[in-house]
PDB file of N, CA and C in Angstrom:
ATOM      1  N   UNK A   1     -27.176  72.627  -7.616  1.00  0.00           N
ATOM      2  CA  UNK A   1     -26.443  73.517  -8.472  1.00  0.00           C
ATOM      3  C   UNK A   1     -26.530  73.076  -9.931  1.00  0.00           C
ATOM      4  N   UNK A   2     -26.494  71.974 -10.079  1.00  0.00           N
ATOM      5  CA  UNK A   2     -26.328  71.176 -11.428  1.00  0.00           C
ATOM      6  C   UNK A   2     -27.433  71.732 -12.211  1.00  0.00           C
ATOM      7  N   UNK A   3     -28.696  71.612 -11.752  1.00  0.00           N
ATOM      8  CA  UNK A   3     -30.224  71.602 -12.318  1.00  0.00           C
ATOM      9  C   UNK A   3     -29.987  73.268 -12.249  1.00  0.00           C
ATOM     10  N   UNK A   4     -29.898  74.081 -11.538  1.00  0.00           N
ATOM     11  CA  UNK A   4     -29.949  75.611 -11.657  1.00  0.00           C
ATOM     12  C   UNK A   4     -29.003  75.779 -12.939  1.00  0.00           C
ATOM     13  N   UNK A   5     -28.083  75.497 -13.215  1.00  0.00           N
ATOM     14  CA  UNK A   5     -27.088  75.802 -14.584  1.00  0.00           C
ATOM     15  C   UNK A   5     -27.501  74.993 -15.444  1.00  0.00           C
ATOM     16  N   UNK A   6     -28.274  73.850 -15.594  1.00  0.00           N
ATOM     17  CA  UNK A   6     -29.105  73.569 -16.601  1.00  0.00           C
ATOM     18  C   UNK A   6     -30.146  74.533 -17.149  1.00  0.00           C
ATOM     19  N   UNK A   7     -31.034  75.039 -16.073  1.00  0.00           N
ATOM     20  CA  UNK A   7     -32.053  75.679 -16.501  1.00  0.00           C
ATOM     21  C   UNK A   7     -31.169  77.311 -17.331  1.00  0.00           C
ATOM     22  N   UNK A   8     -30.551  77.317 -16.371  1.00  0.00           N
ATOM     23  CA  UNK A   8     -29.465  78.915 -16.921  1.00  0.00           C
ATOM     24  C   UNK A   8     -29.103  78.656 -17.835  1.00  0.00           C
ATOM     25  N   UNK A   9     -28.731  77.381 -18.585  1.00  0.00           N
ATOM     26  CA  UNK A   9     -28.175  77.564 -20.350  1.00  0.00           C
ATOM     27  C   UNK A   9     -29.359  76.863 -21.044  1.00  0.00           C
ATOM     28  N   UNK A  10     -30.854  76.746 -20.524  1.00  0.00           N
ATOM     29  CA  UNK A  10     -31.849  76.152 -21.309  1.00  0.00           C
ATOM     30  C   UNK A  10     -31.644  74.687 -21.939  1.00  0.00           C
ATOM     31  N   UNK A  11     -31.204  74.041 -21.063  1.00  0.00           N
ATOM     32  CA  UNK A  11     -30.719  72.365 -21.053  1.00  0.00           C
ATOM     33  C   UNK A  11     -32.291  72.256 -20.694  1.00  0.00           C
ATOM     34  N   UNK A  12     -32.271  70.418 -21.053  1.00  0.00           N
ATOM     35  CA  UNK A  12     -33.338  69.764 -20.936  1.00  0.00           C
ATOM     36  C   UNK A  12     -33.081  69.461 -19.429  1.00  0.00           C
ATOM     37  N   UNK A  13     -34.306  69.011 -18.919  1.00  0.00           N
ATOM     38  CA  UNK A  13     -34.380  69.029 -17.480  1.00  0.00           C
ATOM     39  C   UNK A  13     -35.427  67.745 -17.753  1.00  0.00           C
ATOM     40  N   UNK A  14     -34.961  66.403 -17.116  1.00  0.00           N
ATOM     41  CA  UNK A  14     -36.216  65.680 -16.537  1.00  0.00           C
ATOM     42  C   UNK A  14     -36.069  65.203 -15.901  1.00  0.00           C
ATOM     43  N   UNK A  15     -37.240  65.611 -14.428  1.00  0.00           N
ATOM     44  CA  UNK A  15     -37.248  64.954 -13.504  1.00  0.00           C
ATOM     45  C   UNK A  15     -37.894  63.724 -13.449  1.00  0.00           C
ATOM     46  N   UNK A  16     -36.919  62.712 -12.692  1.00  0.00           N
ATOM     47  CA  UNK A  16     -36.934  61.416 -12.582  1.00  0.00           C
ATOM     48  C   UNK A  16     -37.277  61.110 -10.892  1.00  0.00           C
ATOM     49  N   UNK A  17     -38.629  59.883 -10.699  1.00  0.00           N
ATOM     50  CA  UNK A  17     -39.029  59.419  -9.598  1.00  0.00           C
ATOM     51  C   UNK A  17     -38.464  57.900  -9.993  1.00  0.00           C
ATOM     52  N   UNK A  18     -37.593  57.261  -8.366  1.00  0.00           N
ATOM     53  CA  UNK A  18     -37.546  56.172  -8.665  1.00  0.00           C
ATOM     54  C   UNK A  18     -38.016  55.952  -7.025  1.00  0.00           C
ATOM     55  N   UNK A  19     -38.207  54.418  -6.779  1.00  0.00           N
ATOM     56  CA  UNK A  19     -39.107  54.033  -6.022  1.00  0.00           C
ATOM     57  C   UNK A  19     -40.302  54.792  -5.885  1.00  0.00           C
ATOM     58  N   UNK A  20     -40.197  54.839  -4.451  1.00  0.00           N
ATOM     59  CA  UNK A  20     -41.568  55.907  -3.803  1.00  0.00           C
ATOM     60  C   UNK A  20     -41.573  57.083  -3.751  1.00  0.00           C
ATOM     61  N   UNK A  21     -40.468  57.811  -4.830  1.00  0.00           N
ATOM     62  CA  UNK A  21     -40.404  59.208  -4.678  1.00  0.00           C
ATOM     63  C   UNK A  21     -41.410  59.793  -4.868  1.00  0.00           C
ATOM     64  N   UNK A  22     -42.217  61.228  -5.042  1.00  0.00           N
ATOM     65  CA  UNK A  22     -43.031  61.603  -5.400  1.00  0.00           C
ATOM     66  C   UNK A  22     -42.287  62.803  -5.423  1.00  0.00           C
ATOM     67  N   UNK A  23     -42.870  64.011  -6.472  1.00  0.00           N
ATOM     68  CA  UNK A  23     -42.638  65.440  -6.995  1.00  0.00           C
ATOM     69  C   UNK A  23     -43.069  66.156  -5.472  1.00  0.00           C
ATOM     70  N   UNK A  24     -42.114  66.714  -5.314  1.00  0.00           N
ATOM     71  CA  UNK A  24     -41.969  67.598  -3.901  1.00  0.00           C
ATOM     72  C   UNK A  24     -42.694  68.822  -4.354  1.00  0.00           C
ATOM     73  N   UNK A  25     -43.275  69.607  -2.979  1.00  0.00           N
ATOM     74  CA  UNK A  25     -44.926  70.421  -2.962  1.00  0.00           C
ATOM     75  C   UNK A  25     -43.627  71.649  -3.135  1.00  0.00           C
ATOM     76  N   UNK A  26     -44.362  72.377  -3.596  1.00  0.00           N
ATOM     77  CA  UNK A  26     -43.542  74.193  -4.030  1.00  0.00           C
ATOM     78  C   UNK A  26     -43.485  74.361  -3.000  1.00  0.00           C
ATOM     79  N   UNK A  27     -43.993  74.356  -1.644  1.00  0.00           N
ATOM     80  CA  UNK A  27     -42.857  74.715  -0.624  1.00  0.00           C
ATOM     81  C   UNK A  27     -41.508  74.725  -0.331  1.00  0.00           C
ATOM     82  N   UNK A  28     -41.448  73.111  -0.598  1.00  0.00           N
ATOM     83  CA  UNK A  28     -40.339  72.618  -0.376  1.00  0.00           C
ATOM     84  C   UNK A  28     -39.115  72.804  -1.152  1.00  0.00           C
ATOM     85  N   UNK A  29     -39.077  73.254  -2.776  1.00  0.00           N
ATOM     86  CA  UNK A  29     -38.238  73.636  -3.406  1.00  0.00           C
ATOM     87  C   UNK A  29     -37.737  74.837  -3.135  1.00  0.00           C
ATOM     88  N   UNK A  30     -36.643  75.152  -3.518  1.00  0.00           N
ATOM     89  CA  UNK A  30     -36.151  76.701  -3.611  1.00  0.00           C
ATOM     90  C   UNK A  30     -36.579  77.289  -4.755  1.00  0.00           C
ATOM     91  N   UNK A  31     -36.663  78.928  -5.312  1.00  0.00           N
ATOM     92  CA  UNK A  31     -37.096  79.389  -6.195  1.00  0.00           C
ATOM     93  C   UNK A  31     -36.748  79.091  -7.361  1.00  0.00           C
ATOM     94  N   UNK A  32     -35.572  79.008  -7.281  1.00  0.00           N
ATOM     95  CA  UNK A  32     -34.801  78.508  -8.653  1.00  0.00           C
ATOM     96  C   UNK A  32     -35.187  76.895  -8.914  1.00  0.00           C
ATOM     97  N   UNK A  33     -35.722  76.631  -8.531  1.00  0.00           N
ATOM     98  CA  UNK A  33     -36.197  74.812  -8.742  1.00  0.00           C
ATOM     99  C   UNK A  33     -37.471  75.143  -9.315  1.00  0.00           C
ATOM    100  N   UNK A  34     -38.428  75.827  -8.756  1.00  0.00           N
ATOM    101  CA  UNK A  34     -39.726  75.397  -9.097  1.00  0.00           C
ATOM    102  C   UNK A  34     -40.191  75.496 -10.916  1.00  0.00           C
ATOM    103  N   UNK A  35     -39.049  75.477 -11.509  1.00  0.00           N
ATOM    104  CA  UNK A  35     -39.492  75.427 -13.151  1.00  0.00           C
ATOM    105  C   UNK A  35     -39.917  73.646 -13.227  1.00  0.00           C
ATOM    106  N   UNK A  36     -39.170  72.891 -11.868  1.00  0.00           N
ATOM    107  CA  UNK A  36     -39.185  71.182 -11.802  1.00  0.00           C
ATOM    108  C   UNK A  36     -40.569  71.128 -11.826  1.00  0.00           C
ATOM    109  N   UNK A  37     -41.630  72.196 -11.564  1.00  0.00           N
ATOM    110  CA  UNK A  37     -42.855  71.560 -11.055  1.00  0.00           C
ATOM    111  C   UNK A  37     -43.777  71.584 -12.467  1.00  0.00           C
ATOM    112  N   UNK A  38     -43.121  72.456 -13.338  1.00  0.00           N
ATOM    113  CA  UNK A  38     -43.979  72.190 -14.600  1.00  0.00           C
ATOM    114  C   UNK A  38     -43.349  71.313 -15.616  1.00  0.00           C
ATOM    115  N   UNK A  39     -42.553  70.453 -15.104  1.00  0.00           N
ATOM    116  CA  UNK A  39     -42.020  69.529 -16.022  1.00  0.00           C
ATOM    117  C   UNK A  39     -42.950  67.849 -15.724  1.00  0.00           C
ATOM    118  N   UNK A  40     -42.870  66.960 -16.704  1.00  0.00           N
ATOM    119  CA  UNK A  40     -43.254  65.525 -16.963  1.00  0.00           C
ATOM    120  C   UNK A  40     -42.254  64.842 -16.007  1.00  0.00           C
ATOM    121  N   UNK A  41     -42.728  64.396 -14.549  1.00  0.00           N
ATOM    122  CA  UNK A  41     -41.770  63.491 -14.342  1.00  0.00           C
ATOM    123  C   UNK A  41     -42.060  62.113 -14.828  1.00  0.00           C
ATOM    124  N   UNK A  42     -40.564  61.446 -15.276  1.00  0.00           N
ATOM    125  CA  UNK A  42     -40.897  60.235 -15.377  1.00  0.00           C
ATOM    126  C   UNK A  42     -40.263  59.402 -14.126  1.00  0.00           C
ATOM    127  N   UNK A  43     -41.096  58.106 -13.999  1.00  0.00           N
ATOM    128  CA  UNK A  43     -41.196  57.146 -12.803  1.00  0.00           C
ATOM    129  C   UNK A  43     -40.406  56.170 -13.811  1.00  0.00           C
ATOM    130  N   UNK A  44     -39.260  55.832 -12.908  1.00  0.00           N
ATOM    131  CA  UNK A  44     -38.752  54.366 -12.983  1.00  0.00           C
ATOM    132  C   UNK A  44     -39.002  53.425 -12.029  1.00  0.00           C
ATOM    133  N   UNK A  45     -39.282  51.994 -12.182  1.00  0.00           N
ATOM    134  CA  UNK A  45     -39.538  51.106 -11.138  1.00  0.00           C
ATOM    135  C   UNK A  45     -39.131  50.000 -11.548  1.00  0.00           C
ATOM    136  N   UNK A  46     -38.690  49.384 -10.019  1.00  0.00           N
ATOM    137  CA  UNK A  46     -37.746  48.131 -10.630  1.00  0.00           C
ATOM    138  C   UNK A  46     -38.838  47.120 -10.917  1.00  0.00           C
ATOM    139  N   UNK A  47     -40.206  47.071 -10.778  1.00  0.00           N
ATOM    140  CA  UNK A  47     -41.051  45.866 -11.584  1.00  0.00           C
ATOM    141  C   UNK A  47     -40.932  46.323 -13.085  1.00  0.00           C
ATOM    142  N   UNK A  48     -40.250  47.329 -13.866  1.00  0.00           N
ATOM    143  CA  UNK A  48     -40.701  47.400 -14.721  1.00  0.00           C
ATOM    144  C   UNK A  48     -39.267  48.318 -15.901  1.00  0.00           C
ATOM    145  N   UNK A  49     -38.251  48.585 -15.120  1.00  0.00           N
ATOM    146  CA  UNK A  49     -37.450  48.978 -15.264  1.00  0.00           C
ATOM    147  C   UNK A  49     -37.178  48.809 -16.795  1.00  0.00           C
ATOM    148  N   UNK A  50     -37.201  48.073 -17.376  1.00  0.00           N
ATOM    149  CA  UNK A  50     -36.579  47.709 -18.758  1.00  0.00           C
ATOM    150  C   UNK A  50     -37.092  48.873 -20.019  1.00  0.00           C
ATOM    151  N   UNK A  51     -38.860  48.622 -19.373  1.00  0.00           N
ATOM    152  CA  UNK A  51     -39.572  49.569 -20.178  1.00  0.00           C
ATOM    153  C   UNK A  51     -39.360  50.602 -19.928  1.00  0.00           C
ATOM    154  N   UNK A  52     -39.483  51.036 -18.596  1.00  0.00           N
ATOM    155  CA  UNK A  52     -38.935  52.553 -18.213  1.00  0.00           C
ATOM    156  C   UNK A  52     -37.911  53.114 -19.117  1.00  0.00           C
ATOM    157  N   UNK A  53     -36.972  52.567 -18.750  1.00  0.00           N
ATOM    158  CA  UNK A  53     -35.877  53.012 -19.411  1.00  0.00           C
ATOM    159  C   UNK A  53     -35.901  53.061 -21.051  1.00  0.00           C
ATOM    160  N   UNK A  54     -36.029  52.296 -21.289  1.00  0.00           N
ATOM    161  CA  UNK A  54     -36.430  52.271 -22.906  1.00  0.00           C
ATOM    162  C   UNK A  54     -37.728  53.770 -23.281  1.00  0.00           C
ATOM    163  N   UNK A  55     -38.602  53.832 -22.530  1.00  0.00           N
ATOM    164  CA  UNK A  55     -39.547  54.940 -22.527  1.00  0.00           C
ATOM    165  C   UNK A  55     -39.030  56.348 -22.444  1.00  0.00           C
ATOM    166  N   UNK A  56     -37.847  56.334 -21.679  1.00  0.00           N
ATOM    167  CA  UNK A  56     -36.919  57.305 -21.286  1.00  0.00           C
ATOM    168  C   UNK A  56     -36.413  57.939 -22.600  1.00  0.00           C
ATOM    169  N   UNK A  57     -35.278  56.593 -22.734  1.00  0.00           N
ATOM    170  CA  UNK A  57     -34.486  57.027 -24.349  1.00  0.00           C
ATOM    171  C   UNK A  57     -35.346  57.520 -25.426  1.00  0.00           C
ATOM    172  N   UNK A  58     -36.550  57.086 -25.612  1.00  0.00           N
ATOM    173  CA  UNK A  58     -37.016  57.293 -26.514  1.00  0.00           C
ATOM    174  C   UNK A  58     -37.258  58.681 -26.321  1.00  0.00           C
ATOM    175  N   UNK A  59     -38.215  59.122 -25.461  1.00  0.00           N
ATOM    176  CA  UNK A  59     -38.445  60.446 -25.539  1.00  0.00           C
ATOM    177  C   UNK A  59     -37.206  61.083 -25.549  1.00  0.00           C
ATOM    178  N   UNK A  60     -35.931  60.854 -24.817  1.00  0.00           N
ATOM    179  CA  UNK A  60     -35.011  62.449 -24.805  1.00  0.00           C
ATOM    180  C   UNK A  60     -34.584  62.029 -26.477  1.00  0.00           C
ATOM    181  N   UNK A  61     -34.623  61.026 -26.775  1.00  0.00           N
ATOM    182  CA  UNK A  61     -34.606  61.163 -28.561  1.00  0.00           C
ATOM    183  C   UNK A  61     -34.916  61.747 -29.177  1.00  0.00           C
ATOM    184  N   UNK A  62     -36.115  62.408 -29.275  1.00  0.00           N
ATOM    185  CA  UNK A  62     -37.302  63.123 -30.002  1.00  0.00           C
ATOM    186  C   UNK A  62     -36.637  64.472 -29.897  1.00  0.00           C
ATOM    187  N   UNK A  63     -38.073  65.658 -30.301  1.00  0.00           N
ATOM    188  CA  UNK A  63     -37.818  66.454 -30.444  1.00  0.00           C
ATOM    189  C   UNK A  63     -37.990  66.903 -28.968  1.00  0.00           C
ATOM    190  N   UNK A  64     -38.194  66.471 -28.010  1.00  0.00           N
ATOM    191  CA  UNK A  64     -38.510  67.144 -26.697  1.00  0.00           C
ATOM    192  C   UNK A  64     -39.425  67.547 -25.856  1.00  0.00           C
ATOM    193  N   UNK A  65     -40.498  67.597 -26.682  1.00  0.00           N
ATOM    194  CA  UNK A  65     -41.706  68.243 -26.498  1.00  0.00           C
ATOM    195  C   UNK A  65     -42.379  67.457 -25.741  1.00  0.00           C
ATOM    196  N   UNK A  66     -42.093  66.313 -25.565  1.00  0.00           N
ATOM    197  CA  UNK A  66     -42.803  65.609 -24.309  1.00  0.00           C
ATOM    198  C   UNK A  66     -42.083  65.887 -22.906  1.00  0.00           C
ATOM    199  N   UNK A  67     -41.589  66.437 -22.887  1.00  0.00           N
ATOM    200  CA  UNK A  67     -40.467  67.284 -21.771  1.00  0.00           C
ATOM    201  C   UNK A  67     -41.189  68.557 -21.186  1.00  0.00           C
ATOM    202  N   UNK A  68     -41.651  69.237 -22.228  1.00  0.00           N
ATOM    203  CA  UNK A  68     -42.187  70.590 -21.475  1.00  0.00           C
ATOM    204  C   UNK A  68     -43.320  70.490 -20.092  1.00  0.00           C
TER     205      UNK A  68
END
């Protein structure tokens, strides 16, 4: 629900993989999700977490555009 009323007021949306997640196949989403599949996911991992995160902030800092 959260991510559907994001996309409904044009909020930023980024999907985040941590461990072994991987971006789920358009089957598997519902209709209202699949805007997730044209987005940048970013991967967090705990070998590396510090940077991740720091990589994170930075971009939702910006103007966004590494988001689309």
């Amino acid at each position: 629900m959260e991510t559907e009323t994001a996309f409904n007021n044009q909020r930023k949306v980024v999907p985040v993989l941590v461990g072994s997640a991987r971006i789920p196949e358009p089957s598997d989403l519902a209709e209202s999700l699949q805007p997730l599949l044209r987005k940048h996911a970013r991967e967090l991992s705990d070998s590396r977490w510090e940077y991740d995160i720091k990589k994170l902030a930075s971009a939702m800092s910006g103007d966004g555009t590494s988001f689309q």
